[in-house]
N, C-alpha and C. Protein backbone atom coordinates (compact mmCIF):
# COMPACT_ATOMS: atom_id res chain seq x y z
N UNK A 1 85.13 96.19 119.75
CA UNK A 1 84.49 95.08 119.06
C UNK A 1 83.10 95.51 118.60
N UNK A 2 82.57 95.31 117.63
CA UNK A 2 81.38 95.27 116.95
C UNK A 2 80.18 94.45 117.36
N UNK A 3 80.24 94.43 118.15
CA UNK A 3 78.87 93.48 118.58
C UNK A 3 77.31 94.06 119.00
N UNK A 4 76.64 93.76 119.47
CA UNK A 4 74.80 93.49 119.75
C UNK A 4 74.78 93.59 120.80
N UNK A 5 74.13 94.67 121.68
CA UNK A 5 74.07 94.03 123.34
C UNK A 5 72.73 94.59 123.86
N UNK A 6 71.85 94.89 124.60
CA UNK A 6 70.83 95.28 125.39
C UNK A 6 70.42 96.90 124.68
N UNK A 7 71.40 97.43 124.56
CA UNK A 7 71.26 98.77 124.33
C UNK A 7 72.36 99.04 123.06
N UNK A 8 71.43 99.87 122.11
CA UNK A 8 72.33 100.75 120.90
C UNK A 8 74.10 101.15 121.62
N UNK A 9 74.74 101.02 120.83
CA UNK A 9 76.02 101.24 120.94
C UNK A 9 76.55 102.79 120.46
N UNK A 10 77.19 103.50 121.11
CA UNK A 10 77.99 104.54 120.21
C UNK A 10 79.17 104.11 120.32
N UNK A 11 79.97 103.90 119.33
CA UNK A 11 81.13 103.53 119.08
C UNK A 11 82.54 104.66 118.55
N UNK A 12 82.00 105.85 118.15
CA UNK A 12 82.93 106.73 117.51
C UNK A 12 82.79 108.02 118.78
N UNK A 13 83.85 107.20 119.78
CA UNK A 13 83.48 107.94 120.86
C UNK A 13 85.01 108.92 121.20
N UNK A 14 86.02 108.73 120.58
CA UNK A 14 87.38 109.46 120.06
C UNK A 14 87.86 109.82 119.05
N UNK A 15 87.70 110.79 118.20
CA UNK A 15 88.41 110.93 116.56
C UNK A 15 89.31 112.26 116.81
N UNK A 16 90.39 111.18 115.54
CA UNK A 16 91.54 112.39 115.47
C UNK A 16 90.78 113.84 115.06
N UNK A 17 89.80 114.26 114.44
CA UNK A 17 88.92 115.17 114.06
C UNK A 17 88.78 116.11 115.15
N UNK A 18 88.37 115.53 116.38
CA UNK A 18 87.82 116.31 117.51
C UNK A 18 89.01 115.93 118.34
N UNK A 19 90.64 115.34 118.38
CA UNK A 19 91.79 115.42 119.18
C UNK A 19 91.34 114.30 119.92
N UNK A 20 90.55 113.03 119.50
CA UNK A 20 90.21 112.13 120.59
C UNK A 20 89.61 112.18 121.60
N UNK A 21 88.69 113.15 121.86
CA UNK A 21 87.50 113.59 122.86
C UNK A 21 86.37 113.15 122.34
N UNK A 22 85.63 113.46 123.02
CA UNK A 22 84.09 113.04 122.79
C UNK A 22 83.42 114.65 122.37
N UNK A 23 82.83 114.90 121.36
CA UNK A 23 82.76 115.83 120.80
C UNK A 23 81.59 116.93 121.83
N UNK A 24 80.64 116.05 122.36
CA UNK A 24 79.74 116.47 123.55
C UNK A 24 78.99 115.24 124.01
N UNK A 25 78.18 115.62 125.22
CA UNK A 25 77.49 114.26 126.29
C UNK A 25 77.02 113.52 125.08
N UNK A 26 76.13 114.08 124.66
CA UNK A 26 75.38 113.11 124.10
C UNK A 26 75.29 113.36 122.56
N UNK A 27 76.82 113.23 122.09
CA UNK A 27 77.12 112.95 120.84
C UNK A 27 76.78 111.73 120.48
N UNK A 28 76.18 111.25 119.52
CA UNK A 28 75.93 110.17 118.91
C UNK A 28 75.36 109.74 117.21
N UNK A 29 77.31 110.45 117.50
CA UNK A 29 77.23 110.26 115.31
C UNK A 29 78.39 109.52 115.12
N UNK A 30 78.60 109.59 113.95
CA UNK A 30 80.25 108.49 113.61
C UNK A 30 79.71 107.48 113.29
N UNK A 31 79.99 107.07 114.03
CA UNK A 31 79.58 105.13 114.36
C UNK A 31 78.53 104.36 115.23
N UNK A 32 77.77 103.95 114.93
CA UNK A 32 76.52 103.75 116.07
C UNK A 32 76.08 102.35 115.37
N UNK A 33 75.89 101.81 116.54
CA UNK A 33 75.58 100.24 116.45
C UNK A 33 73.82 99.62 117.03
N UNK A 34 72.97 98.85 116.15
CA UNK A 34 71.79 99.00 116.99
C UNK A 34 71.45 97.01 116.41
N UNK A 35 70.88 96.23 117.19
CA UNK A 35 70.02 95.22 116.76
C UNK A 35 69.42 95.13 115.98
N UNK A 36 68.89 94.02 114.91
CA UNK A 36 67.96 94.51 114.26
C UNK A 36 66.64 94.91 114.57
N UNK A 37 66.38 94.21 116.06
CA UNK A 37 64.76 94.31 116.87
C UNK A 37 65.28 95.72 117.21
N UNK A 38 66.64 96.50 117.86
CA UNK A 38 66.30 97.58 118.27
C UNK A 38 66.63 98.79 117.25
N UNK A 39 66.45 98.52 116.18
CA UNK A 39 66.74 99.10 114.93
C UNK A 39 65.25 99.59 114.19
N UNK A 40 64.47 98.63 114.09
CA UNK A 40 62.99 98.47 114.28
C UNK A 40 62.00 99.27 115.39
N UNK A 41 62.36 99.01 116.62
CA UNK A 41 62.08 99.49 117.73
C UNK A 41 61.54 100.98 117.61
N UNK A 42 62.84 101.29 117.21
CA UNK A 42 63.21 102.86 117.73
C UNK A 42 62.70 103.56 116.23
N UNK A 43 62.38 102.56 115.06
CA UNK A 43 61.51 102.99 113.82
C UNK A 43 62.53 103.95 113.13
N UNK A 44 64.13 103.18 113.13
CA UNK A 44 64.87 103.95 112.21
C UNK A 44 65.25 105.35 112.41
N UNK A 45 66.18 105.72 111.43
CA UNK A 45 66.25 107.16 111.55
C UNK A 45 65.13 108.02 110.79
N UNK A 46 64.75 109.30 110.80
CA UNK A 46 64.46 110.09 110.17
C UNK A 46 65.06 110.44 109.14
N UNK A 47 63.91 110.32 107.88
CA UNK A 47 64.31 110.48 106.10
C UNK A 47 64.34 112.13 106.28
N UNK A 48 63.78 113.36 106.68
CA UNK A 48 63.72 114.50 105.91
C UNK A 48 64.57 115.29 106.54
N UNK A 49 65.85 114.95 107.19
CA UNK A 49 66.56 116.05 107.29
C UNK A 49 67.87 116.11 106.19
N UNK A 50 67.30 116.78 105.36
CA UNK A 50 67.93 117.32 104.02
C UNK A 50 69.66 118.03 104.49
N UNK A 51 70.45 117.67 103.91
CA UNK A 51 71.39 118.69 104.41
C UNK A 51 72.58 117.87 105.77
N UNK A 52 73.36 118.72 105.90
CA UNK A 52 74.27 118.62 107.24
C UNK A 52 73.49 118.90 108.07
N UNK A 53 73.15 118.12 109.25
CA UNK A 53 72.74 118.28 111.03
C UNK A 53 71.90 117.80 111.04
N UNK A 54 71.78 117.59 112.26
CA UNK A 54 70.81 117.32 113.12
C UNK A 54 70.24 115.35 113.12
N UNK A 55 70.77 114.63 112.24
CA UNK A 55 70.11 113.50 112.10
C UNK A 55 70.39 112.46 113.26
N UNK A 56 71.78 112.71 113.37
CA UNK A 56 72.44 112.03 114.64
C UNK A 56 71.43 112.34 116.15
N UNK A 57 71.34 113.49 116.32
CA UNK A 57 70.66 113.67 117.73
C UNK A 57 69.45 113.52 117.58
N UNK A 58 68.73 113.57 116.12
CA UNK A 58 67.30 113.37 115.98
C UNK A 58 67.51 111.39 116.27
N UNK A 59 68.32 110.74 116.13
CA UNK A 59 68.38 109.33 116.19
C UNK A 59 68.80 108.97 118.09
N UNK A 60 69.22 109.67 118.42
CA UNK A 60 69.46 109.61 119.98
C UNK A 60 68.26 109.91 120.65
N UNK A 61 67.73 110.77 120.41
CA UNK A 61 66.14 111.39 120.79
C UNK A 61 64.97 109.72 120.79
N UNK A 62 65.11 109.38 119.61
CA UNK A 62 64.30 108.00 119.27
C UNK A 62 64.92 106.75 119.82
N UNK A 63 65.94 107.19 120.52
CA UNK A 63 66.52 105.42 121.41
C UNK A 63 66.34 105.95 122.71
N UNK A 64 66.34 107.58 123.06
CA UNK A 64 65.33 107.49 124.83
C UNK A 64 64.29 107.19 124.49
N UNK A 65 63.67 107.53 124.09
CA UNK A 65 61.84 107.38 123.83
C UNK A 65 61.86 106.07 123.96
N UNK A 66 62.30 105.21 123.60
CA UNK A 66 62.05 103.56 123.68
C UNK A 66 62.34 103.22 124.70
N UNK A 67 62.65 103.99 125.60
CA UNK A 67 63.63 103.28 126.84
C UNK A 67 65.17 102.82 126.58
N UNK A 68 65.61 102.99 125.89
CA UNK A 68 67.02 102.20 125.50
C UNK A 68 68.12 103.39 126.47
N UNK A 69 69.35 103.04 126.56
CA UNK A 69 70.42 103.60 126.79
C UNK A 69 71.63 103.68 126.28
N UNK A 70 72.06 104.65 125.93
CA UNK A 70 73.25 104.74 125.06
C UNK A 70 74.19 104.46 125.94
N UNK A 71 75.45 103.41 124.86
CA UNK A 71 76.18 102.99 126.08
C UNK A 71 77.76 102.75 125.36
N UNK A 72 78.92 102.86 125.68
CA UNK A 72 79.96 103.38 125.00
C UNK A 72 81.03 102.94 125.49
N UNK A 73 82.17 102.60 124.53
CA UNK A 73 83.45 102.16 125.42
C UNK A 73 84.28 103.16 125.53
N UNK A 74 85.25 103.13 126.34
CA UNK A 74 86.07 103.92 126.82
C UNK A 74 86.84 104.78 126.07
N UNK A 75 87.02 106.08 125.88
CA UNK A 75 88.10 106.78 124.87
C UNK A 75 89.17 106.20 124.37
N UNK A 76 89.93 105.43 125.30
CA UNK A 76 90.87 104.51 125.30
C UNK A 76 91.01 103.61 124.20
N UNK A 77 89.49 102.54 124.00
CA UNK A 77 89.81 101.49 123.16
C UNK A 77 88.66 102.36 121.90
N UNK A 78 87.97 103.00 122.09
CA UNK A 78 86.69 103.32 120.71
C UNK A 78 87.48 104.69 120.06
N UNK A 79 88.50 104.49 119.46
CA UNK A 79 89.60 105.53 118.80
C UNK A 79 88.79 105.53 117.19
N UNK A 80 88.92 106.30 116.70
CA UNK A 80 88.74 106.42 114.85
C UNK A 80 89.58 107.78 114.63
N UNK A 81 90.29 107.38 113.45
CA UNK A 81 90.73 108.09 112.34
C UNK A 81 89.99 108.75 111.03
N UNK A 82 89.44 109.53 111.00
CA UNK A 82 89.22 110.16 110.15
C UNK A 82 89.72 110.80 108.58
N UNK A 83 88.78 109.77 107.96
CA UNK A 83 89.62 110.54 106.61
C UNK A 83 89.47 111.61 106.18
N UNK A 84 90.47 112.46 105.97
CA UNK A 84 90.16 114.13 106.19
C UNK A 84 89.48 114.36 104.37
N UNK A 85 88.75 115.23 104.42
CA UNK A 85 87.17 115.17 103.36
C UNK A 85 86.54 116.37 103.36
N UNK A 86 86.39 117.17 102.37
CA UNK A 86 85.37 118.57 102.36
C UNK A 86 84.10 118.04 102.62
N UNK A 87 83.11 118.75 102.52
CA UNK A 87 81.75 118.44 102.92
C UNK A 87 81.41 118.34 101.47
N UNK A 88 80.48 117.44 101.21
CA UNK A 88 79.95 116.95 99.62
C UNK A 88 79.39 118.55 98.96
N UNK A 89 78.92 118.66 98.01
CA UNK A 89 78.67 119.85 97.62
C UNK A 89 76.87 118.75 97.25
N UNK A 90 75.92 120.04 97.84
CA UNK A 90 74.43 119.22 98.15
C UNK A 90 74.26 119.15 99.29
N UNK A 91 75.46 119.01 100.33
CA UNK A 91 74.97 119.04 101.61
C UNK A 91 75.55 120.17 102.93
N UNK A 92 74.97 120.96 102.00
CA UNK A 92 75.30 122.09 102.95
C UNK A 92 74.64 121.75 104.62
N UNK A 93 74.59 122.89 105.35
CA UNK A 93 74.20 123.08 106.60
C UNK A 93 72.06 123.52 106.30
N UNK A 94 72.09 122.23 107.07
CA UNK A 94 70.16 122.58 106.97
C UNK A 94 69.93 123.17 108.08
N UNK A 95 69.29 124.22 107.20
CA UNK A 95 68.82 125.48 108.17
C UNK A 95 67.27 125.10 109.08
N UNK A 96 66.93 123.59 108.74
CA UNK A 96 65.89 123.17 109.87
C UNK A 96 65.86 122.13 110.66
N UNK A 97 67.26 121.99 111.04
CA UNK A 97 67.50 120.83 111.62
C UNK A 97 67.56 121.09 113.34
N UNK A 98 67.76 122.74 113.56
CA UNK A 98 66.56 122.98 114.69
C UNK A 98 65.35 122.30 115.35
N UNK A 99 64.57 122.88 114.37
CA UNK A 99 63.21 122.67 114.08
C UNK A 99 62.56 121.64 114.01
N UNK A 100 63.85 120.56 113.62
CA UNK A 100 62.89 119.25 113.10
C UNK A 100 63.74 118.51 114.27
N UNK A 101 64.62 118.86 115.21
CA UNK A 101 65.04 118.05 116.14
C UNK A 101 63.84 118.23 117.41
N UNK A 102 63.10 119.58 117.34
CA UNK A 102 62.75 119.70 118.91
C UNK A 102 61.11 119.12 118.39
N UNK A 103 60.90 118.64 116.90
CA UNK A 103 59.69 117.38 116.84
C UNK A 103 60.15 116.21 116.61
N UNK A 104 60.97 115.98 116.84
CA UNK A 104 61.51 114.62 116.96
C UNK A 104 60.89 113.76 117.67
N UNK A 105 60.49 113.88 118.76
CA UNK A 105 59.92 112.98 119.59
C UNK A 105 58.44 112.79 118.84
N UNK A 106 58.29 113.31 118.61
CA UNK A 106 56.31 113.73 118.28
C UNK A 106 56.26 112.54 117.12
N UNK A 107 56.83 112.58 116.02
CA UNK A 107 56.71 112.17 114.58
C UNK A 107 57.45 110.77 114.81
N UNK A 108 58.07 110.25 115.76
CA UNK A 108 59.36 109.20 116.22
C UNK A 108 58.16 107.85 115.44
N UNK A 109 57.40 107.63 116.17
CA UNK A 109 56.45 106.25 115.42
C UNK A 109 55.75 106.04 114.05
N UNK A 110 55.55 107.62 113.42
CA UNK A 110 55.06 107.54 112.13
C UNK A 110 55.63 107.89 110.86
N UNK A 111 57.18 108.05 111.24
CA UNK A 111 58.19 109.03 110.21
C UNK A 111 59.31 107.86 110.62
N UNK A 112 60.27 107.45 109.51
CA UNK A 112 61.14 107.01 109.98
C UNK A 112 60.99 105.35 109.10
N UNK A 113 62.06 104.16 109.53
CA UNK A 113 62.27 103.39 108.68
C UNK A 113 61.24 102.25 108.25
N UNK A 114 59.43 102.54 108.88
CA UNK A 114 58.34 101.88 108.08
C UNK A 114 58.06 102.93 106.96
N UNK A 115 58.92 104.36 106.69
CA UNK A 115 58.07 104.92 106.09
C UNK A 115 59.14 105.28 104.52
N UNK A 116 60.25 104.50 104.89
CA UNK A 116 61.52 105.08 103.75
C UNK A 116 60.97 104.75 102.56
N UNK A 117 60.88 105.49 101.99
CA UNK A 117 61.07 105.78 100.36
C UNK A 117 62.14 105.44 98.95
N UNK A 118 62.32 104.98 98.67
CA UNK A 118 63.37 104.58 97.56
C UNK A 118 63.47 104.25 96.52
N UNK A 119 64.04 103.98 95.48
CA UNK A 119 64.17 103.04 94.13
C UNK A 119 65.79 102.28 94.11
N UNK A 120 65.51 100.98 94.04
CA UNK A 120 67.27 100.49 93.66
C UNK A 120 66.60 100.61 91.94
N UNK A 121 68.26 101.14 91.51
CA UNK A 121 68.76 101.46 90.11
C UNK A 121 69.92 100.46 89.75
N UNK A 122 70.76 100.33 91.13
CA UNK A 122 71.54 99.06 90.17
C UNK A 122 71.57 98.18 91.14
N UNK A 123 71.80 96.99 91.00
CA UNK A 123 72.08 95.90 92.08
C UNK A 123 73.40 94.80 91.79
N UNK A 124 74.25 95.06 92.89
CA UNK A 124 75.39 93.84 92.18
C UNK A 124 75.96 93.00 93.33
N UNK A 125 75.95 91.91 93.34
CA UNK A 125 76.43 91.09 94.15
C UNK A 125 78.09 90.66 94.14
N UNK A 126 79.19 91.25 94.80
CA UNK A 126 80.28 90.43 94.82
C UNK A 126 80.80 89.41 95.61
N UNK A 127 82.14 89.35 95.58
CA UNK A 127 82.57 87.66 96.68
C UNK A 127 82.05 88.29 98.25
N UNK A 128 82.58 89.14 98.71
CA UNK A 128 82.52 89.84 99.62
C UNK A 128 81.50 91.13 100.02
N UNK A 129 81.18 91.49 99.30
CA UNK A 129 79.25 92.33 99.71
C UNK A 129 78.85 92.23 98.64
N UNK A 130 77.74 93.26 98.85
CA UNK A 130 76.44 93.44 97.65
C UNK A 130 76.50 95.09 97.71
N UNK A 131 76.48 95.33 96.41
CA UNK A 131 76.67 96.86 95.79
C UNK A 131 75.26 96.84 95.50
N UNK A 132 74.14 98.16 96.68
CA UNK A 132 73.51 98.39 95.72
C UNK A 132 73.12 99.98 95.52
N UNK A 133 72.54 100.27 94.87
CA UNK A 133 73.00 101.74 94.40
C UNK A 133 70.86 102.12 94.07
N UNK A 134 70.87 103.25 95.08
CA UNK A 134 68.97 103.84 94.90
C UNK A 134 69.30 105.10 94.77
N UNK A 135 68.12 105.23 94.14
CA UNK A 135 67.48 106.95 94.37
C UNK A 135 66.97 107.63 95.02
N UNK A 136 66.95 108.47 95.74
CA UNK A 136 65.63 109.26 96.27
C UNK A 136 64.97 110.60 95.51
N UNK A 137 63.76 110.49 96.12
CA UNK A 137 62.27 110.97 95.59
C UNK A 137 62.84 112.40 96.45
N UNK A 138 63.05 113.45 96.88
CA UNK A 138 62.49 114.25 98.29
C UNK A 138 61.51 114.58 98.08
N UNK A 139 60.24 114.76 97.10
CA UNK A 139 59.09 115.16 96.95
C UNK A 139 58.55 113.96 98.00
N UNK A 140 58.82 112.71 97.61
CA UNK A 140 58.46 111.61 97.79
C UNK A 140 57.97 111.28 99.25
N UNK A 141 59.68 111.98 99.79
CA UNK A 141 60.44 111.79 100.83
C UNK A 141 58.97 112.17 102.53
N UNK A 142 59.01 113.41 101.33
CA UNK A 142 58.69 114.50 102.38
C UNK A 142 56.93 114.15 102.36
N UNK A 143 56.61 113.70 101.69
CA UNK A 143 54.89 113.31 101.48
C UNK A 143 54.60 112.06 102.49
N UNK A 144 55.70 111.62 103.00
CA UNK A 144 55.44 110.75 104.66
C UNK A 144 55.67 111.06 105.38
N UNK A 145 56.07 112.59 105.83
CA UNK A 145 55.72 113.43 106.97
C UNK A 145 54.77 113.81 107.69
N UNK A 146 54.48 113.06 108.66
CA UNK A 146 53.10 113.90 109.44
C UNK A 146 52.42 115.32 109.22
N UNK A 147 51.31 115.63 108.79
CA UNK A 147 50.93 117.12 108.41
C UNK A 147 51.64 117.59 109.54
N UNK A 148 52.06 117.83 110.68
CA UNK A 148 52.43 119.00 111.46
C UNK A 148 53.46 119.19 111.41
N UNK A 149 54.47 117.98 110.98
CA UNK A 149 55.60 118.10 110.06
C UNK A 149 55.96 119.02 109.36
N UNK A 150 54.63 119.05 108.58
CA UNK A 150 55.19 119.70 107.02
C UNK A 150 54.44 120.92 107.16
N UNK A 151 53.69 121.01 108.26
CA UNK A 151 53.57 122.37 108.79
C UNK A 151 55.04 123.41 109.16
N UNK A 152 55.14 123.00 110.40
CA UNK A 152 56.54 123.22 110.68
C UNK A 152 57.49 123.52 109.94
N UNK A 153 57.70 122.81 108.95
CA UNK A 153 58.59 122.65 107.85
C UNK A 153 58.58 124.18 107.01
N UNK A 154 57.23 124.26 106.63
CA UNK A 154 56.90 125.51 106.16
C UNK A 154 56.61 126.85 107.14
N UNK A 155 56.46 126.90 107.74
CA UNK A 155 56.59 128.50 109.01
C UNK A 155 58.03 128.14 108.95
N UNK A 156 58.50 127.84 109.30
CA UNK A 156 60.19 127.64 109.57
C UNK A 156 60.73 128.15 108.58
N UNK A 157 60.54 128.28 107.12
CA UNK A 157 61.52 128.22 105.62
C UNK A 157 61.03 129.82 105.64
N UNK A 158 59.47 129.95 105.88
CA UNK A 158 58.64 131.07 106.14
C UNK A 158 59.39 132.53 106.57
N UNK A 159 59.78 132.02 108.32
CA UNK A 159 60.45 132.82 108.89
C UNK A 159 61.75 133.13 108.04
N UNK A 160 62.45 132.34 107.63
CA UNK A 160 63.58 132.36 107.35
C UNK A 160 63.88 133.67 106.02
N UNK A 161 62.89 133.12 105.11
CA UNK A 161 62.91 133.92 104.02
C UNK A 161 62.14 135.44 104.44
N UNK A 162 62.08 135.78 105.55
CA UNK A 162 60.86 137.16 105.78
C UNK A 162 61.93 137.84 106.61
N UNK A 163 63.40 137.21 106.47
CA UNK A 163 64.57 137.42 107.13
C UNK A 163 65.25 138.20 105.73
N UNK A 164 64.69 137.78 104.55
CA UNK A 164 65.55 138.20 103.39
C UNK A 164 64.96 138.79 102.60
N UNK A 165 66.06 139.97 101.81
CA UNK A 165 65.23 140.91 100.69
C UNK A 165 64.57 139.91 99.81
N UNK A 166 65.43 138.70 99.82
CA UNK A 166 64.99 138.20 98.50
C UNK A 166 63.86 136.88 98.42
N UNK A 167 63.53 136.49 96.69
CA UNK A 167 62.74 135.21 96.72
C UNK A 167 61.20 135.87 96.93
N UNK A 168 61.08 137.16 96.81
CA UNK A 168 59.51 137.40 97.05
C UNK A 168 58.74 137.09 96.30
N UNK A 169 59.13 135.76 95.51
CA UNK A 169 57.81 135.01 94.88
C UNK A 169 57.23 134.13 95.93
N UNK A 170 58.59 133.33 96.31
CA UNK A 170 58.32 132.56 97.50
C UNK A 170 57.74 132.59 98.91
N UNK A 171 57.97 133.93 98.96
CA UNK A 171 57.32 134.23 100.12
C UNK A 171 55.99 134.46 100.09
N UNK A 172 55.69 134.61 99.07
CA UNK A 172 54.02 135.03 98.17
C UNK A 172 53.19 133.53 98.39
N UNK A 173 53.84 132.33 98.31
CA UNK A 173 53.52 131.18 98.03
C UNK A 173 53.54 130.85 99.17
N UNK A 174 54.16 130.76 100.03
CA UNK A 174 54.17 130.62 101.37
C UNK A 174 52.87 130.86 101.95
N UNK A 175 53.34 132.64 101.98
CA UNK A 175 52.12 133.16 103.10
C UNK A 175 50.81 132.94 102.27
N UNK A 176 50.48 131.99 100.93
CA UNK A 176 49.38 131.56 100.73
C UNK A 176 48.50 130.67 101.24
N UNK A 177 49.70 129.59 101.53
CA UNK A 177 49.48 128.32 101.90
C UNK A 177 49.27 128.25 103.28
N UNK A 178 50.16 129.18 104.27
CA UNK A 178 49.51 129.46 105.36
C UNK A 178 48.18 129.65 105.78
N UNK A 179 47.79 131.03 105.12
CA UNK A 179 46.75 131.67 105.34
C UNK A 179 45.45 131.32 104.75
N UNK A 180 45.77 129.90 103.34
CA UNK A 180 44.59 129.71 102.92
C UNK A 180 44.29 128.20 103.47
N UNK A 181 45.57 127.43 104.58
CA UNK A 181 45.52 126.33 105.19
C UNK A 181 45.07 124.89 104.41
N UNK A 182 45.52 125.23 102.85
CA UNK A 182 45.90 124.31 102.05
C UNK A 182 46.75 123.22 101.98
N UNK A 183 46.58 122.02 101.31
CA UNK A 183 47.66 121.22 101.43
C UNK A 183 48.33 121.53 100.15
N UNK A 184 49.61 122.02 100.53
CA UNK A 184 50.71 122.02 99.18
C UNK A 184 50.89 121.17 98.56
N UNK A 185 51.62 121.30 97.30
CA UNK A 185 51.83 120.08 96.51
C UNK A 185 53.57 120.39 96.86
N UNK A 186 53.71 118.98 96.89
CA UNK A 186 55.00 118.59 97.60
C UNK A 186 56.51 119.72 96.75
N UNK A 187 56.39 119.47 95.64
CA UNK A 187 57.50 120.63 94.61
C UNK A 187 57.53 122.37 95.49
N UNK A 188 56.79 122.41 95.90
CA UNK A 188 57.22 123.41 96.92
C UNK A 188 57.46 123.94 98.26
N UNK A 189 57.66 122.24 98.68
CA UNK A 189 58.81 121.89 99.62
C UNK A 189 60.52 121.77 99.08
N UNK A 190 60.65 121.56 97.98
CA UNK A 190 61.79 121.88 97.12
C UNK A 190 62.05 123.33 96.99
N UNK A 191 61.02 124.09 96.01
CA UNK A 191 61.30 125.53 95.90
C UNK A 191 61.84 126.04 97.06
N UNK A 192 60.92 126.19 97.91
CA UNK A 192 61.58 127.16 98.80
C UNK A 192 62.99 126.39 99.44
N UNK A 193 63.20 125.28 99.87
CA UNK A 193 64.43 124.86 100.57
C UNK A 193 65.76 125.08 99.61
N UNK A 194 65.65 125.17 98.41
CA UNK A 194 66.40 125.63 97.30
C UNK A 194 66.62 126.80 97.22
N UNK A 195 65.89 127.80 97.43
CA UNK A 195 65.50 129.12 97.48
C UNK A 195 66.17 129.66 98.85
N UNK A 196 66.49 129.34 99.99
CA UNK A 196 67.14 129.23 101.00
C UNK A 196 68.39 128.80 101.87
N UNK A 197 68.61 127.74 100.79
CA UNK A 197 70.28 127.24 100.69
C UNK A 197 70.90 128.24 99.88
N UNK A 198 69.98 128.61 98.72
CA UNK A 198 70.62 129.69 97.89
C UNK A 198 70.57 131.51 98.35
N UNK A 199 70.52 131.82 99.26
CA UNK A 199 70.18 132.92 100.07
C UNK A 199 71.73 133.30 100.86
């Protein structure tokens, strides 16, 4: 059943995907259920993890911190079927979802759903829901990241690319911004993460 109780819900706690197991302890993706006070609470999920990973456990991370407890029904009755689906093309595997899980806790009150970013482009009301359809900014996105954030963000893409022959413009731009302890302009938080999916 779908309901509200004391504590966030994980609900996609069996899928034919993973043979009806629980994928690990403290899986908590699929399906997840929260109040609106404890939805608020816990200050939403995190906007900047670009890509496949990490958003789910970065959202489990922000319901301990509040005190909350994840709490789950039995393999038995919380079953899902999966509609079998390639991975979108755009969302590959983010190569900092590491990185941005083990600051998760740090950024939990100043990053997150007082800070979402958006545009609605269309809006439509039918008998039965409301269609509405936004954009996102990631320049945008990423410019409500705590500076140590977007520190992080950059040593991280840093390392990554000093891993590869290639992109040695980028790495030029990088180890500028490091070493001259500038604030970047947000478009090259794009470059390089582009520059790195493409690697």
């Amino acid at each position: 059943m779908y309901t509200c109780g004391d504590n966030p819900r994980h609900y996609a706690v069996a899928m034919n995907k993973f043979d009806f197991q629980l994928l690990y302890e403290d899986y908590f993706g699929g399906v997840v259920g929260f109040s609106t006070a404890q939805y608020e609470n816990v200050n939403g999920c995190s906007n900047i993890y670009f890509g496949w990973g990490g958003e789910d456990d970065d959202l489990l991370v922000r319901v301990r911190q509040k005190n909350y407890t994840m709490v789950r029904y039995d393999v038995k009755t919380a079953r899902y079927d999966m509609i079998s689906h390639h991975r979108d093309k755009g969302n590959e595997e983010n190569p900092l979802r590491i990185a941005l899980l083990k600051d998760a806790f740090r950024r939990q009150d100043s990053e997150g759903l007082r800070t979402t970013k958006y545009r609605v482009s269309k809006y439509r009301q039918e008998r039965i829901y409301t269609w509405i359809n936004v954009s996102l900014n990631r320049s945008d996105i990423l410019q409500t990241a705590p500076s140590y954030t977007l520190t992080l963000i950059i040593m991280e893409l840093h390392k990554a690319m000093l891993r590869s022959s290639k992109h040695n413009k980028a790495k030029h731009e990088t180890k500028k911004i490091i070493h001259q302890k500038v604030n970047p302009p947000p478009s090259i938080f794009l470059q390089l993460h582009r520059s790195h999916s493409e690697s």
